[in-house]
Protein backbone atom coordinates (compact mmCIF):
# COMPACT_ATOMS: atom_id res chain seq x y z
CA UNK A 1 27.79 10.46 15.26
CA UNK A 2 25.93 8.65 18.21
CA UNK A 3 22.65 8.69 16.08
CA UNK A 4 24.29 6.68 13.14
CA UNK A 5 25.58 3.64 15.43
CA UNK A 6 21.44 2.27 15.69
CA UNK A 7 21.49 2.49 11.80
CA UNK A 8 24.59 0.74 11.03
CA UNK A 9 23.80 -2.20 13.58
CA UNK A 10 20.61 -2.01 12.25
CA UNK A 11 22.10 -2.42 8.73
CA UNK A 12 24.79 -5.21 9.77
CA UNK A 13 21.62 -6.87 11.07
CA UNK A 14 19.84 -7.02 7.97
CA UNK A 15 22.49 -8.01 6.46
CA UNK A 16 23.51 -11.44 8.12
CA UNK A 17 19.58 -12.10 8.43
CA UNK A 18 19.45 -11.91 4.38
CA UNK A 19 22.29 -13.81 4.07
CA UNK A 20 21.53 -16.57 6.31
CA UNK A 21 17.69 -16.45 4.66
CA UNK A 22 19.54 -16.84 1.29
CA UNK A 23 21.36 -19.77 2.51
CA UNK A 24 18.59 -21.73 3.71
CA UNK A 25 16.61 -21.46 0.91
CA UNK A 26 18.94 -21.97 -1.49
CA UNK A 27 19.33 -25.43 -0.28
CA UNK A 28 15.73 -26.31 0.52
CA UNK A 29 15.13 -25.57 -3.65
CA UNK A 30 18.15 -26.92 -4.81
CA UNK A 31 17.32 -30.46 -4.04
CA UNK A 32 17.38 -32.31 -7.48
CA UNK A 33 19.81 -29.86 -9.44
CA UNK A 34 22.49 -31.46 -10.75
CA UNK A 35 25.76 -30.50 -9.82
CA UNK A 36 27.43 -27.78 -11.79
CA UNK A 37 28.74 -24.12 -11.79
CA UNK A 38 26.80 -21.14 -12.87
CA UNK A 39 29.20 -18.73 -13.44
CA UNK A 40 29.76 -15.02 -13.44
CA UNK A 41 26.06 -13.82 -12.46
CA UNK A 42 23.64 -12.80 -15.84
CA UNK A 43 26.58 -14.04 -18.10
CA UNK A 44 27.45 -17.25 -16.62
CA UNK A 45 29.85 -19.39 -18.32
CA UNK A 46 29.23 -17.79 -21.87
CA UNK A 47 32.26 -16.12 -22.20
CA UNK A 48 34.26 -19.11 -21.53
CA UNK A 49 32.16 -21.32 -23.85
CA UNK A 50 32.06 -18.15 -26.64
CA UNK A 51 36.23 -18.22 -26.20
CA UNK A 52 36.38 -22.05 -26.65
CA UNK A 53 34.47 -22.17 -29.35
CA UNK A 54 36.42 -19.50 -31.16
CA UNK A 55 39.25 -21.75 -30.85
CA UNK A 56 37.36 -24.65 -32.21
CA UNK A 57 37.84 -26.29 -28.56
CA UNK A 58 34.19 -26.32 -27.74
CA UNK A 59 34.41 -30.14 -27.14
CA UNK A 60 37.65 -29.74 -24.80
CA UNK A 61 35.64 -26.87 -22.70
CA UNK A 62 32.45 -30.25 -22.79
CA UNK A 63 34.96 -32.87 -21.96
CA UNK A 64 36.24 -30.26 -18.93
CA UNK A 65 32.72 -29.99 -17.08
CA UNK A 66 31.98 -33.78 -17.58
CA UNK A 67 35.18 -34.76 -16.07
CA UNK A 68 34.35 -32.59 -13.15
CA UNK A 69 30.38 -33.12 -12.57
CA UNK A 70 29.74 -35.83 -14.81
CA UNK A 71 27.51 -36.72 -17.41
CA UNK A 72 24.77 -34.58 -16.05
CA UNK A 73 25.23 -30.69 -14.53
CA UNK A 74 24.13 -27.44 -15.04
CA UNK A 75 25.14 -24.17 -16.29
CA UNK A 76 24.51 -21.24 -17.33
CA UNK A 77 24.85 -19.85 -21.10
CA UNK A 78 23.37 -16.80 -22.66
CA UNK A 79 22.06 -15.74 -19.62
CA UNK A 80 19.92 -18.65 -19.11
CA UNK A 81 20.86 -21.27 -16.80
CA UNK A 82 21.17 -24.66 -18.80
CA UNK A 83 21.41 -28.53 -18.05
CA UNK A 84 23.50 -30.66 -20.03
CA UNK A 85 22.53 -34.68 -20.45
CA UNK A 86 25.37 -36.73 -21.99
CA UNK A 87 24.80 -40.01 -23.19
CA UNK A 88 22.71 -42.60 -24.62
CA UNK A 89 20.19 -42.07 -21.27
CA UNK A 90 20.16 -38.31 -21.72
CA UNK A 91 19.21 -38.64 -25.20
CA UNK A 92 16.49 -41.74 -24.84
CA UNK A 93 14.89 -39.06 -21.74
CA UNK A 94 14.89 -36.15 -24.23
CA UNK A 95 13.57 -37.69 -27.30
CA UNK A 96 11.32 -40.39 -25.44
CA UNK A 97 9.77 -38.19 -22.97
CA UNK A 98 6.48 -36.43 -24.05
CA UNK A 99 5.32 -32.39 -23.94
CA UNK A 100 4.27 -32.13 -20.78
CA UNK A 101 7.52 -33.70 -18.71
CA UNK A 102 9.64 -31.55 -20.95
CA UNK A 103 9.50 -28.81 -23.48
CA UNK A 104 11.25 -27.14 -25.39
CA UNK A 105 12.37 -23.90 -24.12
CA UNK A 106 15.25 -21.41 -25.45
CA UNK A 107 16.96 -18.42 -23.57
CA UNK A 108 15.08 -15.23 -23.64
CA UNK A 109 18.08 -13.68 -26.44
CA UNK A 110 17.29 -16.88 -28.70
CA UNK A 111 13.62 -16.26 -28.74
CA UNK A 112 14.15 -12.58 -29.66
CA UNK A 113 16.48 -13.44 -32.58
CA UNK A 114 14.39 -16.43 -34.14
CA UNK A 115 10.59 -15.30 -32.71
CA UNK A 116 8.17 -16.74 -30.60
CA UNK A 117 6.47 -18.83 -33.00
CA UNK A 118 9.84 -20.51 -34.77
CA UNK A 119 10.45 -24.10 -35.78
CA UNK A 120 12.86 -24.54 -32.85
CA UNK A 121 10.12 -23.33 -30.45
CA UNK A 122 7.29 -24.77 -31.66
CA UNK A 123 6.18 -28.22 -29.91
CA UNK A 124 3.07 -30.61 -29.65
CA UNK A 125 -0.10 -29.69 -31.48
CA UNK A 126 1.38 -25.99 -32.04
């Protein structure tokens, strides 16, 4: 009993030092995200957005998130974490802005249903 005290402060140690690790960078690299909520982790907010849009309220569960983090924030569908630009300025920056600022890239699940070398993937000189 003596000899498993070391290893459980040991443990608790690790512990707090990963946590407070995670902490700090977390904020250092989250500098320009947009505000937002992620979700559930690896599903996100899919199965709320799925469940709207069974109910045809898919603009209601939009309307939600832009009342709460505006016009611009992040989350994550599909297992991919996604940023949402409403607006005329969102869509003059998406269709203005050339290959290299922005491209277009689908979750992992999308490019496994339509292919690597789709339509919806393709971009520039491809």
């Amino acid at each position: 009993m003596i000899e498993a005290i070391p290893f459980f402060v040991l443990f608790a140690f690790t512990l707090i030092l990963a946590f407070l690790l995670s902490k700090f960078l977390s904020k250092s690299q989250t500098k320009n995200v947009p505000k937002g909520s992620l979700g559930y982790p690896i599903i996100g907010e899919t199965v709320s957005y799925l469940k709207a849009q069974r109910q045809d309220k898919g603009y209601d569960w939009l309307e939600e998130r832009i009342s709460k983090y505006g016009s611009v924030f992040k989350t994550s569908l599909m297992g991919s974490p996604t940023v949402f630009l409403i607006g005329q300025a969102g869509n003059k920056f998406i269709l203005s802005s050339s290959d290299d600022v922005l491209s277009a890239k689908k979750p992992l699940t999308m490019k496994k249903i339509f292919g690597r070398q789709s339509l919806v993937e393709l971009s520039g000189p491809r």
